[in-house]
Protein backbone atom coordinates (compact mmCIF):
# COMPACT_ATOMS: atom_id res chain seq x y z
CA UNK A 1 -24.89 -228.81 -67.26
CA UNK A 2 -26.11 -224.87 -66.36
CA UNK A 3 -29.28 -223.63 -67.28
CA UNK A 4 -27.70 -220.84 -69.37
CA UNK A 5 -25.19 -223.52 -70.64
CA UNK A 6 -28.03 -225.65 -71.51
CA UNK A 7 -29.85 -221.93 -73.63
CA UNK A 8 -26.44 -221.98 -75.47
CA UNK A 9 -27.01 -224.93 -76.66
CA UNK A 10 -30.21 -225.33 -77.83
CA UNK A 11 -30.31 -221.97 -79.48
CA UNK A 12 -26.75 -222.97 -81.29
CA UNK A 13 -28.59 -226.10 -82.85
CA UNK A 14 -32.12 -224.79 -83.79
CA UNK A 15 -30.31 -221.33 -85.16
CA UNK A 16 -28.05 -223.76 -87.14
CA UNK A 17 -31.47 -226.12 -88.01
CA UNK A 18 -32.82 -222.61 -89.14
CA UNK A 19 -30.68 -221.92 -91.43
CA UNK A 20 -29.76 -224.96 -92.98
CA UNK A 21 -33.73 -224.77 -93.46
CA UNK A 22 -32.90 -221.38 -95.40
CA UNK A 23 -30.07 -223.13 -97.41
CA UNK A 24 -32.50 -226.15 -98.64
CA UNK A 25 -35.34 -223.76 -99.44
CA UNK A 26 -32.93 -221.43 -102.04
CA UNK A 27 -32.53 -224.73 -104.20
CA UNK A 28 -36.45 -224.59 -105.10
CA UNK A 29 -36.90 -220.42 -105.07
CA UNK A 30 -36.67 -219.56 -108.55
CA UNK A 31 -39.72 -217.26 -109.36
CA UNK A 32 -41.24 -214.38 -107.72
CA UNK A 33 -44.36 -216.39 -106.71
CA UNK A 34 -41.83 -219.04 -105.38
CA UNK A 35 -40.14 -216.47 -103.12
CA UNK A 36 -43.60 -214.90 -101.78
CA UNK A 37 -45.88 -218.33 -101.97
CA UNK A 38 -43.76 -221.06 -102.09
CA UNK A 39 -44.98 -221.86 -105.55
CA UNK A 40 -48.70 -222.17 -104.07
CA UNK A 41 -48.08 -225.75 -102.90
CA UNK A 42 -48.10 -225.60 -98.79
CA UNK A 43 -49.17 -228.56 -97.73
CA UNK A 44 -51.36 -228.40 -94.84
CA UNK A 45 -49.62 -228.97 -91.64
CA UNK A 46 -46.93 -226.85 -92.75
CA UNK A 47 -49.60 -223.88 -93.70
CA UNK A 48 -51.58 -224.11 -90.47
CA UNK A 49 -49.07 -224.00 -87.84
CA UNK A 50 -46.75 -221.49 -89.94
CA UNK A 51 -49.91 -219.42 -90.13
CA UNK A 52 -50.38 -220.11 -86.52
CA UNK A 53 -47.05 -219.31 -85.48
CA UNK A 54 -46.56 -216.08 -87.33
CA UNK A 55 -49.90 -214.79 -85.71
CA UNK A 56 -49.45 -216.09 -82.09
CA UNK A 57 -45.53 -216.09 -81.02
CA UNK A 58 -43.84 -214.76 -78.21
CA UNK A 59 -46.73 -212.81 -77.45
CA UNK A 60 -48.94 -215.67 -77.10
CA UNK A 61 -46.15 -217.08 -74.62
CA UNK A 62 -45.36 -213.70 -72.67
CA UNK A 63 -48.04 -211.72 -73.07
CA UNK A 64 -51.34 -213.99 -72.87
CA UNK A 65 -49.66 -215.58 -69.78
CA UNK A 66 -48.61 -212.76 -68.39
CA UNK A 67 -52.22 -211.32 -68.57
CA UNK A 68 -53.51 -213.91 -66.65
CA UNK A 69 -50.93 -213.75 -63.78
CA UNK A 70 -51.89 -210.06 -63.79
CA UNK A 71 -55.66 -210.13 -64.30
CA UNK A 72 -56.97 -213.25 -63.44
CA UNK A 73 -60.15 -214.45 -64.10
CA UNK A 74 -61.08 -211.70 -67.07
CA UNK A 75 -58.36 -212.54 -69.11
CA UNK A 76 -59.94 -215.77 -69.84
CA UNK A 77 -61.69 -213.21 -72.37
CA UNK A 78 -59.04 -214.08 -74.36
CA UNK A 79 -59.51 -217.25 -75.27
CA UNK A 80 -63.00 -216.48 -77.38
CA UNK A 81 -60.85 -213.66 -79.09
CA UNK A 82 -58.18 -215.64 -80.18
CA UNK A 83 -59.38 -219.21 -80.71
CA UNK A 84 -62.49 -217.00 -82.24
CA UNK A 85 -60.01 -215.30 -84.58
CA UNK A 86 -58.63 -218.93 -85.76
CA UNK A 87 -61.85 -220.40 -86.50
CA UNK A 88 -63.39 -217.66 -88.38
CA UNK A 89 -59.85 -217.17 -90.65
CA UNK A 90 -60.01 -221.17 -91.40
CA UNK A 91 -63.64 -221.40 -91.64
CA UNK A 92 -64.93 -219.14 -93.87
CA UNK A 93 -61.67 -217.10 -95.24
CA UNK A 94 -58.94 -219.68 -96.07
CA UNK A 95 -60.91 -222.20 -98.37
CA UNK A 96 -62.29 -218.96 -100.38
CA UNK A 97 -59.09 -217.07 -100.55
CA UNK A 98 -57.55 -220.68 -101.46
CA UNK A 99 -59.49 -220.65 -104.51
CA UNK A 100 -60.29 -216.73 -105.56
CA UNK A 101 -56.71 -215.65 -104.95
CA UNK A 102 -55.95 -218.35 -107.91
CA UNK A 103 -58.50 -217.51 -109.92
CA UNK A 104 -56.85 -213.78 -110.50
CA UNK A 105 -53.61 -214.65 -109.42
CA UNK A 106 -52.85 -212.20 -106.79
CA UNK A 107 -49.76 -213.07 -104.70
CA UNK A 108 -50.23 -210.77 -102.13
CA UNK A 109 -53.22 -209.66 -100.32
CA UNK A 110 -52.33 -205.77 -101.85
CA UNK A 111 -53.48 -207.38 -104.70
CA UNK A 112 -56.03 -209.35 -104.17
CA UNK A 113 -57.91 -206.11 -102.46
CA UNK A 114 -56.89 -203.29 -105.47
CA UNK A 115 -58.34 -205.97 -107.71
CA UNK A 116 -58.00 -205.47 -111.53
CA UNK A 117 -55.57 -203.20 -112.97
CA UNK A 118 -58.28 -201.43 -115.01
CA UNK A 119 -60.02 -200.48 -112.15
CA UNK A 120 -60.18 -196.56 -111.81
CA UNK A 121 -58.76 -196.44 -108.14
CA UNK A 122 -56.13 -199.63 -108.82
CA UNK A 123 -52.68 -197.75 -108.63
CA UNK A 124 -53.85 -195.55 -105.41
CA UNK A 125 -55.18 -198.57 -103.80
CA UNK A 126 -51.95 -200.60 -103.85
CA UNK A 127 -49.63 -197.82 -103.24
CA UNK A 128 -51.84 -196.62 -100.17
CA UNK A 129 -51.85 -200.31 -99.27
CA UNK A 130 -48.33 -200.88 -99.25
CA UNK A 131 -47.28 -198.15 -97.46
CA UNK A 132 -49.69 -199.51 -94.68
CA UNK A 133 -48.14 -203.32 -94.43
CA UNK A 134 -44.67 -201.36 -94.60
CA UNK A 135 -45.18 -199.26 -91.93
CA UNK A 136 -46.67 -201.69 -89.61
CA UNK A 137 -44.84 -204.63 -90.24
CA UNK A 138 -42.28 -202.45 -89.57
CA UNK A 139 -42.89 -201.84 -86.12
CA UNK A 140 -43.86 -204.92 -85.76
CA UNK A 141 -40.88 -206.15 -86.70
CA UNK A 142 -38.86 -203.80 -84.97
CA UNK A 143 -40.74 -205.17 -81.81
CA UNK A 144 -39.74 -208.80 -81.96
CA UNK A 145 -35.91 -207.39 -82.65
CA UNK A 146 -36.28 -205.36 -79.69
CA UNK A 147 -37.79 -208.81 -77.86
CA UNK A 148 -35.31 -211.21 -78.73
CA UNK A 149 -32.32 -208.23 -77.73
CA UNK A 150 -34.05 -207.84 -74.39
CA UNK A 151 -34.16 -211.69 -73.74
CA UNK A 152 -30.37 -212.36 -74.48
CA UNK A 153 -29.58 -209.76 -72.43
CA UNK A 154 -31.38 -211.20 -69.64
CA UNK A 155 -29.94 -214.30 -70.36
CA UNK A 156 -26.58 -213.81 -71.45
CA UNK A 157 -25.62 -210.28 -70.23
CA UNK A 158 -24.50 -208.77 -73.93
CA UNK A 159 -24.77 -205.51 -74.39
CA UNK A 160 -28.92 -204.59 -75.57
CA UNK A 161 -27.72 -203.28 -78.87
CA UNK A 162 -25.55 -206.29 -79.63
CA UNK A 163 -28.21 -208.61 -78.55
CA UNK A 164 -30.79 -207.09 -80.92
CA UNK A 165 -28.28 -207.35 -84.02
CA UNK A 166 -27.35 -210.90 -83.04
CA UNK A 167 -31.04 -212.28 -83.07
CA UNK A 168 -32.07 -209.90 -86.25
CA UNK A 169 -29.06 -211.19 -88.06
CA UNK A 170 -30.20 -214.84 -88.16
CA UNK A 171 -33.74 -214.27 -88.96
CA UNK A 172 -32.42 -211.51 -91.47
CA UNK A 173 -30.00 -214.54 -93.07
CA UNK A 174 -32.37 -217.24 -93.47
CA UNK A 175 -35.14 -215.50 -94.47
CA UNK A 176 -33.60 -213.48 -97.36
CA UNK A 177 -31.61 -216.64 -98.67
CA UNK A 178 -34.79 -219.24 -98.67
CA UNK A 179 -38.22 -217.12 -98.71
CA UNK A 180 -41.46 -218.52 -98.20
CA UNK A 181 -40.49 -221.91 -97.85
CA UNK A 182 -37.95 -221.48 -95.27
CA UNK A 183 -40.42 -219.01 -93.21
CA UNK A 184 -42.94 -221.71 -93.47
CA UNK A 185 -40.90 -224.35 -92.71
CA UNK A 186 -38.93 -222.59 -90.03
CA UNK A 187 -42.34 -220.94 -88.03
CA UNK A 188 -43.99 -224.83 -88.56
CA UNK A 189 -40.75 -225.94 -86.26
CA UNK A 190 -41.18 -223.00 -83.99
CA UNK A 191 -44.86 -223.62 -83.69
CA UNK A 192 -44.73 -227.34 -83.11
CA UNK A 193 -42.15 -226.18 -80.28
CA UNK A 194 -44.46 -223.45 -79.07
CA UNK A 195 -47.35 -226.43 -78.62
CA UNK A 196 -45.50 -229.46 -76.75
CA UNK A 197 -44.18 -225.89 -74.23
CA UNK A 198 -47.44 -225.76 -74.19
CA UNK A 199 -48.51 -228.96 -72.81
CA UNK A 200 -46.00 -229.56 -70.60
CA UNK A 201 -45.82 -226.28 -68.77
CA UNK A 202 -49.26 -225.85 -67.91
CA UNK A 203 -48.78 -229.63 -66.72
CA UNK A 204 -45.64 -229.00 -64.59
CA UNK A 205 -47.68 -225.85 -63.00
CA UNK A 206 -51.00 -227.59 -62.04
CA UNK A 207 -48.85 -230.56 -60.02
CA UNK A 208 -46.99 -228.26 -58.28
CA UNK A 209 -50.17 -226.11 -57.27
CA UNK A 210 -51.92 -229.72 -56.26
CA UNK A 211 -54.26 -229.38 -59.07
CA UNK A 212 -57.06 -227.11 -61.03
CA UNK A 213 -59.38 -227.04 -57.63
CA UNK A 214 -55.75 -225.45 -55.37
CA UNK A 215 -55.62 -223.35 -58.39
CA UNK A 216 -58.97 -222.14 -58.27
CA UNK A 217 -58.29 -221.68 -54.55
CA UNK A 218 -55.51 -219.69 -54.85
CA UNK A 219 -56.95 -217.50 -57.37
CA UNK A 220 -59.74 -216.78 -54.57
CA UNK A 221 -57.50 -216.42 -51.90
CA UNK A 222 -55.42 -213.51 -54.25
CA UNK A 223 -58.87 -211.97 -54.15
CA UNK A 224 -59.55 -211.72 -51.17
CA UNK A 225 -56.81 -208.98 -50.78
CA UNK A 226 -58.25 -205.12 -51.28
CA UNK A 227 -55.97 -204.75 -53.41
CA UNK A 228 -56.69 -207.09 -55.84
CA UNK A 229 -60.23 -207.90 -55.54
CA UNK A 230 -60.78 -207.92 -59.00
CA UNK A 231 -58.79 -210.96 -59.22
CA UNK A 232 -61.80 -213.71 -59.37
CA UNK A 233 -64.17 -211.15 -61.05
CA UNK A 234 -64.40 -211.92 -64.86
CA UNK A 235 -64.83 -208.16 -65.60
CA UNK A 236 -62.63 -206.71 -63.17
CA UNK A 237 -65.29 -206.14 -60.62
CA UNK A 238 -66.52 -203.56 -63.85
CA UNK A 239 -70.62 -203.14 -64.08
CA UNK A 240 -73.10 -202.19 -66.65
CA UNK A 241 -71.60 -200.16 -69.81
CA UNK A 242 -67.82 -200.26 -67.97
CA UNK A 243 -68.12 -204.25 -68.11
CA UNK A 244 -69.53 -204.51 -71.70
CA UNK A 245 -66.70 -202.30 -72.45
CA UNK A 246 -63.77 -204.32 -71.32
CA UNK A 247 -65.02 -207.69 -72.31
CA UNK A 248 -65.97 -206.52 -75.96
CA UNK A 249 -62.69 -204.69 -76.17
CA UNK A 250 -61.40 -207.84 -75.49
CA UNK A 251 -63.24 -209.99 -78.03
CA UNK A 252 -62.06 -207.39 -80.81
CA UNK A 253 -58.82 -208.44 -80.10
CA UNK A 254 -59.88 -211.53 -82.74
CA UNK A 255 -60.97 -209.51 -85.77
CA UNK A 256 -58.27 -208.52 -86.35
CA UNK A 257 -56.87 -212.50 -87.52
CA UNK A 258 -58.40 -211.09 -90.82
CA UNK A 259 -56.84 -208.66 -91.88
CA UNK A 260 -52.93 -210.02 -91.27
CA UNK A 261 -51.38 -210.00 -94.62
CA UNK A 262 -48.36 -212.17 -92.51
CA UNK A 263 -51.03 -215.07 -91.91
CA UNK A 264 -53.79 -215.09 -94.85
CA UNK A 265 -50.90 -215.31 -96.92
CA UNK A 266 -50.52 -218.92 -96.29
CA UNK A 267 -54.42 -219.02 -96.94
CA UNK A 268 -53.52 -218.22 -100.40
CA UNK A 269 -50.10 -220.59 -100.61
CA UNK A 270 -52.46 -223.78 -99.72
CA UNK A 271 -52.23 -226.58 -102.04
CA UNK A 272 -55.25 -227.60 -103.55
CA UNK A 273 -56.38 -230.77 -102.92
CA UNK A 274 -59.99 -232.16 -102.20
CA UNK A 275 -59.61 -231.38 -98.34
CA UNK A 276 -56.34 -229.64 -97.57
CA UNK A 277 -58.46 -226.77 -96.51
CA UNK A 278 -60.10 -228.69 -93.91
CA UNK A 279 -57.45 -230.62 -92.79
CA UNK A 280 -55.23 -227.22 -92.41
CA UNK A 281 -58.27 -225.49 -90.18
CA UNK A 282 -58.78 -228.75 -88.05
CA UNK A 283 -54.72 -228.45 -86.96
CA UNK A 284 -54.61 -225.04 -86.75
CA UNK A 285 -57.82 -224.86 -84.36
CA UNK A 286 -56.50 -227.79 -82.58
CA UNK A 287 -53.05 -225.46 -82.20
CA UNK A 288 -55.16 -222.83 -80.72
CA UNK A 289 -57.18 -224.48 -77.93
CA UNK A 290 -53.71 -226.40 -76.67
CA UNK A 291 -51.63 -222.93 -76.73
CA UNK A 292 -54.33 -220.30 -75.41
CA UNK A 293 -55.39 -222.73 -73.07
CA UNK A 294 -52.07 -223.61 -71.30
CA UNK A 295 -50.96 -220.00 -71.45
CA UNK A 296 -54.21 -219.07 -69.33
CA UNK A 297 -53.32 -222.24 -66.74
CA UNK A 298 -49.51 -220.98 -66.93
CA UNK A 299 -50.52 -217.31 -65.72
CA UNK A 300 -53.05 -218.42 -63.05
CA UNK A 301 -50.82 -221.16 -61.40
CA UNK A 302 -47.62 -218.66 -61.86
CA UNK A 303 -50.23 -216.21 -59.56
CA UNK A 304 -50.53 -219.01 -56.85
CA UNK A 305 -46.60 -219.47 -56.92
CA UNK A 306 -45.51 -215.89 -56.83
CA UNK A 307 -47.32 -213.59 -55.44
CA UNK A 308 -45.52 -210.53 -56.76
CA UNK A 309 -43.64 -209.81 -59.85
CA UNK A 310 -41.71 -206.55 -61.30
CA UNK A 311 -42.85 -207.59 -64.65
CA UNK A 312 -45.79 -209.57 -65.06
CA UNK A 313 -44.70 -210.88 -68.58
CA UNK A 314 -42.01 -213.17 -66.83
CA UNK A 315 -44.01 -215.37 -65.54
CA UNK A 316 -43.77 -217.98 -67.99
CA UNK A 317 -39.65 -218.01 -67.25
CA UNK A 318 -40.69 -218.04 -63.46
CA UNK A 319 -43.08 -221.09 -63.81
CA UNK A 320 -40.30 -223.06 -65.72
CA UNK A 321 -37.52 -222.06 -63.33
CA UNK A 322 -39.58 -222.80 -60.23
CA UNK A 323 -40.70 -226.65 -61.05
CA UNK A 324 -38.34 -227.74 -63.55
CA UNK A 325 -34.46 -228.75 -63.54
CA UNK A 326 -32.15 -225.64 -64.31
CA UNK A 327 -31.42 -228.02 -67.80
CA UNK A 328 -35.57 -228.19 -68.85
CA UNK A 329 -36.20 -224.69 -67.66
CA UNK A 330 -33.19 -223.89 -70.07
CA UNK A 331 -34.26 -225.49 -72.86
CA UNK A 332 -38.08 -224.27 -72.46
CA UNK A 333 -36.24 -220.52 -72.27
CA UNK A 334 -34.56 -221.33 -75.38
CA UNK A 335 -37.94 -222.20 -77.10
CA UNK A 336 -39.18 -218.79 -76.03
CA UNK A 337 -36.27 -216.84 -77.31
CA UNK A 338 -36.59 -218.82 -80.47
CA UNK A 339 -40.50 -218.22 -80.90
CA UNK A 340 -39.57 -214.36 -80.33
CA UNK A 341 -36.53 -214.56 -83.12
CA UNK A 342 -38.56 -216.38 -85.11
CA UNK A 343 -41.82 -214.10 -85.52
CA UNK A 344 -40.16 -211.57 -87.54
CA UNK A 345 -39.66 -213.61 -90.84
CA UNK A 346 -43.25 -213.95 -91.70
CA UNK A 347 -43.40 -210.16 -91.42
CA UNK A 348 -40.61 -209.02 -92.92
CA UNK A 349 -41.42 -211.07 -96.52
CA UNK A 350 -45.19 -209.72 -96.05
CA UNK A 351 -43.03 -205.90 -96.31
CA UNK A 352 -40.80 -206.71 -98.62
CA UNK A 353 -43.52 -208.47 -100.90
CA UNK A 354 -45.43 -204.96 -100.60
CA UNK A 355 -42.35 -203.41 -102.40
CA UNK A 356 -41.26 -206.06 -104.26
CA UNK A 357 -44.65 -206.97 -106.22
CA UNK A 358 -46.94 -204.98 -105.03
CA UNK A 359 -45.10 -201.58 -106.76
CA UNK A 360 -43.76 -203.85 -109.29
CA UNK A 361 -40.30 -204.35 -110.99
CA UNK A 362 -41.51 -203.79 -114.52
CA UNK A 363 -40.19 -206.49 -117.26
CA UNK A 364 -37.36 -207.87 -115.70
CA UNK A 365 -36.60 -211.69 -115.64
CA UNK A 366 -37.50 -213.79 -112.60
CA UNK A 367 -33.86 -214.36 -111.20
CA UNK A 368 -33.77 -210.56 -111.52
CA UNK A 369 -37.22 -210.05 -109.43
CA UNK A 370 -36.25 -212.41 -106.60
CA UNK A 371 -32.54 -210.80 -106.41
CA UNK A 372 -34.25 -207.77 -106.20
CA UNK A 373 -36.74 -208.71 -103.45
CA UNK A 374 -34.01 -210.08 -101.19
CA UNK A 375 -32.34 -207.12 -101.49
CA UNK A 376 -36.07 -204.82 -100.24
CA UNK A 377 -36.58 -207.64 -97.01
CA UNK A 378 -32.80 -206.59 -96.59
CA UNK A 379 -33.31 -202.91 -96.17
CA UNK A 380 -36.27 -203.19 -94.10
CA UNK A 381 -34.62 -205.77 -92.03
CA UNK A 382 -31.98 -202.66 -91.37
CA UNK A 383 -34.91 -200.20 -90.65
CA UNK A 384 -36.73 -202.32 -88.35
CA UNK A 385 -33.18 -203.11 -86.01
CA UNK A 386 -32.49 -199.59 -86.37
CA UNK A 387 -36.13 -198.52 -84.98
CA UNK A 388 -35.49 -201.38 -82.48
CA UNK A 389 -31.89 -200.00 -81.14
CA UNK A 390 -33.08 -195.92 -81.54
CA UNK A 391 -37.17 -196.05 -80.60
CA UNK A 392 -37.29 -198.24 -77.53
CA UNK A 393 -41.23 -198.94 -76.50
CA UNK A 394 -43.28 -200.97 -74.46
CA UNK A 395 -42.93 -204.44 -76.76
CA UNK A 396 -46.96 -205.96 -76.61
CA UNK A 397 -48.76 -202.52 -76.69
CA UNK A 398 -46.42 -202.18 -80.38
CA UNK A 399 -47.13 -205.51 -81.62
CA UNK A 400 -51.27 -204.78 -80.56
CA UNK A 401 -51.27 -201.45 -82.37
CA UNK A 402 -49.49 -202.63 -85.73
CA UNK A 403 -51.89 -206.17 -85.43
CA UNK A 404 -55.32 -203.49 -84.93
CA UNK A 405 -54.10 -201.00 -87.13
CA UNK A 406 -53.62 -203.75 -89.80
CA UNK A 407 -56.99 -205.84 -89.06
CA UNK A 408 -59.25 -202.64 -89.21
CA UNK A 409 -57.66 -201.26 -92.87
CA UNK A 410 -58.10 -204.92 -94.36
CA UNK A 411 -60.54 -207.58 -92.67
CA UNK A 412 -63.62 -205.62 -93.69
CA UNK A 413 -62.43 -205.23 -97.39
CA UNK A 414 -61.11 -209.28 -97.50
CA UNK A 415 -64.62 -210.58 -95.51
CA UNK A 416 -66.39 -208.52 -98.23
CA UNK A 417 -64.53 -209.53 -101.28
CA UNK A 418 -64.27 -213.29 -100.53
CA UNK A 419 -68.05 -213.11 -99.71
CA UNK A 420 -68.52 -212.68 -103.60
CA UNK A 421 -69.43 -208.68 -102.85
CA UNK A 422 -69.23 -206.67 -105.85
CA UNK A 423 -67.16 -203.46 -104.44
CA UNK A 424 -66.16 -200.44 -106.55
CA UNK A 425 -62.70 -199.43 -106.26
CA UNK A 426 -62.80 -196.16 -105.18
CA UNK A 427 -65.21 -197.49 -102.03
CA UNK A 428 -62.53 -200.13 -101.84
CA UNK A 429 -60.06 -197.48 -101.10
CA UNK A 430 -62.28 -195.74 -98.45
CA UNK A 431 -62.78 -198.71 -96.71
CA UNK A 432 -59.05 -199.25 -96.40
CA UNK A 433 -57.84 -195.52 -95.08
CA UNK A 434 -61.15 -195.41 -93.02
CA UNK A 435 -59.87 -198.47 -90.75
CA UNK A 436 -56.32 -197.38 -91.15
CA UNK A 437 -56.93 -193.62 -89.86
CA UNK A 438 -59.64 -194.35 -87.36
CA UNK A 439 -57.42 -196.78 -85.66
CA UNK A 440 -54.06 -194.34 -85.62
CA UNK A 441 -56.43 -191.63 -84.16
CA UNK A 442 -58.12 -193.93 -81.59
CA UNK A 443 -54.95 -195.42 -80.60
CA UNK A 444 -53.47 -191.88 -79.73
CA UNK A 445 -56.17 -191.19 -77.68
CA UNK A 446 -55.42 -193.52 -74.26
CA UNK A 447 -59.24 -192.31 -73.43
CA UNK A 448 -61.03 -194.59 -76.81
CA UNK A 449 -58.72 -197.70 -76.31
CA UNK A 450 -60.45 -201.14 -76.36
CA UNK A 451 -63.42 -201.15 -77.27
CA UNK A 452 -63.56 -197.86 -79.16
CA UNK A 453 -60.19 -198.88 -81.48
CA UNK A 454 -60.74 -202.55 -82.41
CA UNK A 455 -64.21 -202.22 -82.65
CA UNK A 456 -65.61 -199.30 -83.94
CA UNK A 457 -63.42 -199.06 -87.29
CA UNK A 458 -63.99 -202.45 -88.40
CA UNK A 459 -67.68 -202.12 -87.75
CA UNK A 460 -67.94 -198.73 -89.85
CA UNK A 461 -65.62 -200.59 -92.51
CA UNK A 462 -67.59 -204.00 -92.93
CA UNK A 463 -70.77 -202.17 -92.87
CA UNK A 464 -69.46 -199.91 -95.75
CA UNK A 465 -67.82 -202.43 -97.51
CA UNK A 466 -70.89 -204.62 -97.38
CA UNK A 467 -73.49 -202.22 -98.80
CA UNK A 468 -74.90 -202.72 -102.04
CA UNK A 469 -73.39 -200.74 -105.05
CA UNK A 470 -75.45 -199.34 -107.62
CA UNK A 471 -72.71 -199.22 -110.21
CA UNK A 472 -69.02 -200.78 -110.69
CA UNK A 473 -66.24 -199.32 -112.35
């Protein structure tokens, strides 16, 4: 059997596993909070590795791998950011959104944030709010279209634009038919995939080096070259404020797990039980360490391997090709192309729930609501293919904007709210647009990037968020 014959096939059966997933889940989607929440009953496994999946992806695959190839040494940075990210979100955030999100039955984090509906600055608040997720998830969405066109392309040799329709139409099809249940169960499958890659990648890579100490070797023998002497440096051979730059630039790459209405979403679909909370952050921290870990081992071995690269994001396709059988290497390509047609479902019921609930349908009967909000993840399914296919840009720099943009306008707010802070909702508001706008303006600037964008806004916005009010209205 080919490699690409081998793709064909594995992406035939999990496509058809995905949707039969979609198919299953319609049978037990009858209300709104049943298309949005799954009814509130995740169980745990389920709700941390669909959390973990929908946050991580291709771009845990591609990009943090790819960084290390690239980098070396200072992109082990990363690994505090994002494993950071995980254990704050399950730590402190999950087992209070769990329970407060219940209390006032919010079903979306727009919700949860406006607060009451008697509050002064309510309406403003989740209309300013939903035009944010919208937006973002948008090109966000639009991203992972334009990711999974690009890699059947590569793979297959279809025309770009066909490609991108043919992986958005799947993810369009089962997502719109099931809802939350068949985007949990169907980013738990693609998670559980994304982990045993993983494992035995990282594996594969350090025999065929000879081991962590060749790797380590290697690494210092790429330094040793003028040209990339930074290679073995954990700041990129920066000093004084230029080093404390980069790595806390780095690090803010995890606040921003926060404020991802995609993942703390599942937060608030958790069952309760005495411990499901605990038992959801112990699998989804253990899901971290194995996948940032071997993506860091993948990129550094892939450096000792190949020594150049046109793209440096390939290097997880290299690895597989270079030490596995054309039929393994196919199947752990089809896992990747899967992971990147996967990521968009989470997103796209996130936007549609920002129409669907957040702006409300008025009195109409639940059958009526969830028609209705199929229909809105529809249409923004369209937009995001169309900005995919007409607005062609760099895929991981689009994903990091939407992701900081995102973080910054919410993860103050949410930190503040579920730490029993008494906010008024006009300061609520502020808090929002001052992440949201400080991040647009800093991202437009190549100058402020890193440190400047993730940093700064969320700083400004916890530290407003957090101060003490005199008077609520």
């Amino acid at each position: 059997m080919t490699k690409a014959s081998a793709i064909l096939i594995t992406l035939v059966t999990y496509k058809v596993v995905l949707i039969a997933i979609g198919y299953i889940s319609h049978k037990r989607t009858k209300t709104e909070e049943d298309f949005f929440l799954g009814g509130r009953d995740l169980p745990p496994f389920i709700a941390a590795i669909s959390a973990s999946a929908s946050s991580s992806s291709a771009w845990t695959l591609l990009g943090v791998s790819g960084a290390a190839y690239s980098w070396g040494l200072s992109a082990l940075w990363l690994w505090p950011a994002c494993v950071g990210g995980f254990i704050f979100n399950w730590h402190f955030l999950a087992p209070r959104l769990q329970k407060l999100s219940r209390q006032n039955k919010s079903i979306t984090l727009t919700q949860f944030l406006a607060g009451h509906k008697s509050h002064k600055w309510h309406r403003p608040t989740v209309v300013f709010c939903s035009l944010i997720v919208v937006f973002s998830l948008t090109v966000y969405v639009a991203s992972q279209f334009d990711g999974a066109g690009k890699a059947f392309h590569e793979t297959f040799g279809l025309p770009i634009n066909a490609s991108i329709l043919l992986g958005a139409g799947i993810v369009i099809l089962y997502t719109v038919v099931g809802g939350f249940w068949a985007v949990s169960l169907t980013d738990t499958l693609q998670g559980s995939v994304m982990a045993v890659t993983a494992i035995i990648l990282p594996l594969g890579a350090l025999v065929q080096v000879g081991g962590p100490w060749e790797m380590l070797a290697g690494m210092k023998a790429v330094a040793q070259n003028s040209a990339t002497s930074s290679y073995f440096s954990l700041t990129q051979n920066l000093t004084g404020i230029g080093s404390l730059g980069f790595v806390v630039g780095l690090l803010g790459i995890g606040l921003g797990y926060s404020g991802q209405p995609h993942v703390v979403n599942r937060f608030m679909a958790l069952q309760i039980g005495s411990d499901s909370a605990k038992k959801a952050r112990n699998i989804a921290v253990g899901w971290s360490l194995i996948v940032y870990s071997g993506m860091l081992i993948v990129g550094w071995c892939g450096r000792c391997l190949f020594s150049a690269l046109e793209d440096n994001e390939i290097i997880f396709i290299a690895t597989a090709n270079e030490i596995f059988p054309p039929v393994l290497a196919g199947v752990m390509l089809a896992a990747v192309l899967s992971a990147i047609m996967s990521t968009a479902d989470s997103q796209l019921l996130v936007a549609g729930s920002s129409i669907a609930c957040d702006l409300g349908w008025g009195d109409k009967e639940p059958a009526a609501k969830v028609l209705l909000s199929r229909l809105v993840v529809f249409i923004l399914s369209a937009l995001a293919v169309g900005a995919a296919i007409l607005a062609p840009v760099d895929i991981f720099s689009r994903v990091l904007f939407a992701w900081t943009a995102m973080g910054n306008a919410f993860g103050p707010l949410l930190i503040a709210l579920v730490f029993g802070r008494k906010i008024p909702s006009g300061r609520r508001l502020f808090v929002i647009g001052l992440g949201f706008f400080l991040s647009v303006a800093a991202y437009s600037i190549p100058e402020t990037k890193g440190l400047i964008e993730r940093i700064v806004p969320f700083t400004l916005g916890l530290l407003i968020a957090f101060w003490p009010s005199k008077k609520m209205d």
